[in-house]
N, C-alpha and C. Protein backbone atom coordinates (compact mmCIF):
# COMPACT_ATOMS: atom_id res chain seq x y z
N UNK A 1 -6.79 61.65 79.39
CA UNK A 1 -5.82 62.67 79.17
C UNK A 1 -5.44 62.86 77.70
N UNK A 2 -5.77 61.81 76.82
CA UNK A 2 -5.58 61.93 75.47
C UNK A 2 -6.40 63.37 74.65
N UNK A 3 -7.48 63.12 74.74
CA UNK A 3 -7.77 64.25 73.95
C UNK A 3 -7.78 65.55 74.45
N UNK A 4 -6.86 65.87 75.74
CA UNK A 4 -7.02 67.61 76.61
C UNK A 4 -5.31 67.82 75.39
N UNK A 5 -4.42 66.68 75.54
CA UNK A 5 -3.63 66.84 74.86
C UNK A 5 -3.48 66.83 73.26
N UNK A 6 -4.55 65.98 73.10
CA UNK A 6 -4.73 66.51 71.74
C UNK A 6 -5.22 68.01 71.08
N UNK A 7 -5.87 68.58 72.26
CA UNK A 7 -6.38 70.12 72.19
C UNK A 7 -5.19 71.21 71.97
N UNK A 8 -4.01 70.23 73.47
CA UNK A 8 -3.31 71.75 73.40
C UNK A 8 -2.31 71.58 71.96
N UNK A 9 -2.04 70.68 71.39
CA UNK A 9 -1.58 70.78 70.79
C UNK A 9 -2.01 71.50 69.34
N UNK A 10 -3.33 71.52 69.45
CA UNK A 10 -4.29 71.99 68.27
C UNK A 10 -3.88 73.50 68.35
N UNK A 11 -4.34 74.10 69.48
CA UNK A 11 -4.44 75.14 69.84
C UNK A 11 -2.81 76.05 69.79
N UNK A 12 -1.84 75.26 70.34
CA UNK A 12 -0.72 75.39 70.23
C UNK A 12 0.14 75.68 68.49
N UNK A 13 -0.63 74.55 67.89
CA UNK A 13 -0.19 74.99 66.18
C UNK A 13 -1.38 75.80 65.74
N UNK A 14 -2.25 76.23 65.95
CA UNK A 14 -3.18 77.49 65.40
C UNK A 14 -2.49 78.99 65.97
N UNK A 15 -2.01 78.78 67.05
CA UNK A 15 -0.90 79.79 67.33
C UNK A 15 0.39 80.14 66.98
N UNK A 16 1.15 79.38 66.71
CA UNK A 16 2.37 79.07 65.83
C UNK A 16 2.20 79.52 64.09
N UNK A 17 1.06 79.16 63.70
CA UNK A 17 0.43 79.40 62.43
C UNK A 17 -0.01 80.25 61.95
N UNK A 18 -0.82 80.99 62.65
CA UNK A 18 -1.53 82.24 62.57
C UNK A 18 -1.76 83.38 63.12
N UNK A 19 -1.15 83.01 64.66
CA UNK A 19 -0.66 84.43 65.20
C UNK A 19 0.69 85.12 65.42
N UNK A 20 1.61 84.18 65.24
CA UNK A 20 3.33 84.73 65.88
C UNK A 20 3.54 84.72 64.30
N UNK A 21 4.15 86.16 64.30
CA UNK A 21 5.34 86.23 63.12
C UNK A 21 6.38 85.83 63.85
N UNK A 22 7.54 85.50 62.84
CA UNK A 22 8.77 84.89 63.58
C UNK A 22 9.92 84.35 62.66
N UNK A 23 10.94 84.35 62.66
CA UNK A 23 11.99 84.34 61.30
C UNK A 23 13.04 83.13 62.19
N UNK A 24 13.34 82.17 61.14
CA UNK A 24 13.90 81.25 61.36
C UNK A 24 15.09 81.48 60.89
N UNK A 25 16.40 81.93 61.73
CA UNK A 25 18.11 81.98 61.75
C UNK A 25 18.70 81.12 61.16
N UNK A 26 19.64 81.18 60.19
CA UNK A 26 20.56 80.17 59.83
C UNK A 26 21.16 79.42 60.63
N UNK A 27 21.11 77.92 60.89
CA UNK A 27 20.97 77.12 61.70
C UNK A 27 21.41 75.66 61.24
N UNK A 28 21.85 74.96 61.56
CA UNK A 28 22.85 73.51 61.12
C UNK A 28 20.91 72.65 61.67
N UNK A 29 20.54 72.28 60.82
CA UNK A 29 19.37 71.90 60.39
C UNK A 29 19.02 70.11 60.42
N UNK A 30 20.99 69.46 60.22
CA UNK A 30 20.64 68.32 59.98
C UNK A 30 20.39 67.23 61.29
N UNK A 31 20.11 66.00 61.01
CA UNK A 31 19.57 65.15 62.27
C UNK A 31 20.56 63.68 62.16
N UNK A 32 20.79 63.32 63.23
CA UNK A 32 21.61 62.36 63.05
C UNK A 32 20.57 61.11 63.81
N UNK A 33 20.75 60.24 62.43
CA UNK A 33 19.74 58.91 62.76
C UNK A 33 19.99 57.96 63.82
N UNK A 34 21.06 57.86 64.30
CA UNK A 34 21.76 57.38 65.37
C UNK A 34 21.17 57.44 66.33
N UNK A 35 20.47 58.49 66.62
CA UNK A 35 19.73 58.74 67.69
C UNK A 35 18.14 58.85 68.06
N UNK A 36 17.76 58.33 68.78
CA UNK A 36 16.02 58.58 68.96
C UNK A 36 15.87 58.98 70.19
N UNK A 37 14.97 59.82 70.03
CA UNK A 37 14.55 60.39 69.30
C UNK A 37 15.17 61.39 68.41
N UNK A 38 15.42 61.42 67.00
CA UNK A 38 16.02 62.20 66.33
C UNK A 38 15.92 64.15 66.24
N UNK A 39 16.95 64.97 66.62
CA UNK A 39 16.59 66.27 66.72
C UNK A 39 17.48 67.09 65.94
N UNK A 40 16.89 67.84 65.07
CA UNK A 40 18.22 68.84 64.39
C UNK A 40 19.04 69.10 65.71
N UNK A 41 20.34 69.38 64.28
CA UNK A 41 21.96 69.45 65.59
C UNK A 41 21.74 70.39 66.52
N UNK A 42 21.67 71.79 65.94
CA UNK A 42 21.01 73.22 66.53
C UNK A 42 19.61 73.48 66.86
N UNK A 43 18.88 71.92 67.53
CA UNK A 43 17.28 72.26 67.54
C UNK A 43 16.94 73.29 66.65
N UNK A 44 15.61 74.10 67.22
CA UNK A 44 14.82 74.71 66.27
C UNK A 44 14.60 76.34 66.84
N UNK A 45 15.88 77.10 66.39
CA UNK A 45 15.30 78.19 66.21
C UNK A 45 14.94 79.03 66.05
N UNK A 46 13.66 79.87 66.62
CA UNK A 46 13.18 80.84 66.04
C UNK A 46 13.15 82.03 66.40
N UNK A 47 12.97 83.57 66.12
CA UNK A 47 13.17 84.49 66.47
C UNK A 47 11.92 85.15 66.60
N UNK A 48 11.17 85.38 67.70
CA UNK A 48 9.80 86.18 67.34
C UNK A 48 9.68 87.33 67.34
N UNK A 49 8.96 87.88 66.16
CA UNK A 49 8.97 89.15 65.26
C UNK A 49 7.63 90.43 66.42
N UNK A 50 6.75 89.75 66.22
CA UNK A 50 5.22 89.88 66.79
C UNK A 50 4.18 88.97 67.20
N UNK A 51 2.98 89.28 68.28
CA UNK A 51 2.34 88.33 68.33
C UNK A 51 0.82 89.52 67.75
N UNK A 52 0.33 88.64 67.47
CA UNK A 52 -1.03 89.19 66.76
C UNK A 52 -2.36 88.39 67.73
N UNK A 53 -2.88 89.21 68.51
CA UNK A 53 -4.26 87.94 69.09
C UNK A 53 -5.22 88.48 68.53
N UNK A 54 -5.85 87.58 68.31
CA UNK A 54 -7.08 87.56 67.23
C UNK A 54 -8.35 86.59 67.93
């Protein structure tokens, strides 16, 4: 199961990267070490603009 997941994740950031425009909102960004797994306060997010398939 290791490397199907190593795929989607490939595939998953070649999409993130090169096909979605998308604008990241002003957002409380920081992470508190206290915790693990560590996550910005306001997670992560994003606003999508367009998708482009290519």
């Amino acid at each position: 199961g290791e490397w199907i997941t190593n795929r989607l994740m490939k595939v998953a950031l070649k999409l993130l990267v090169e096909n979605l425009r998308y604008t990241v909102p002003k957002q409380d960004l920081s992470v508190s070490l206290a915790r693990i797994p560590t996550l910005p306060k306001s997670g992560m997010i994003i606003a999508p603009l367009s998708y482009s398939a290519s």
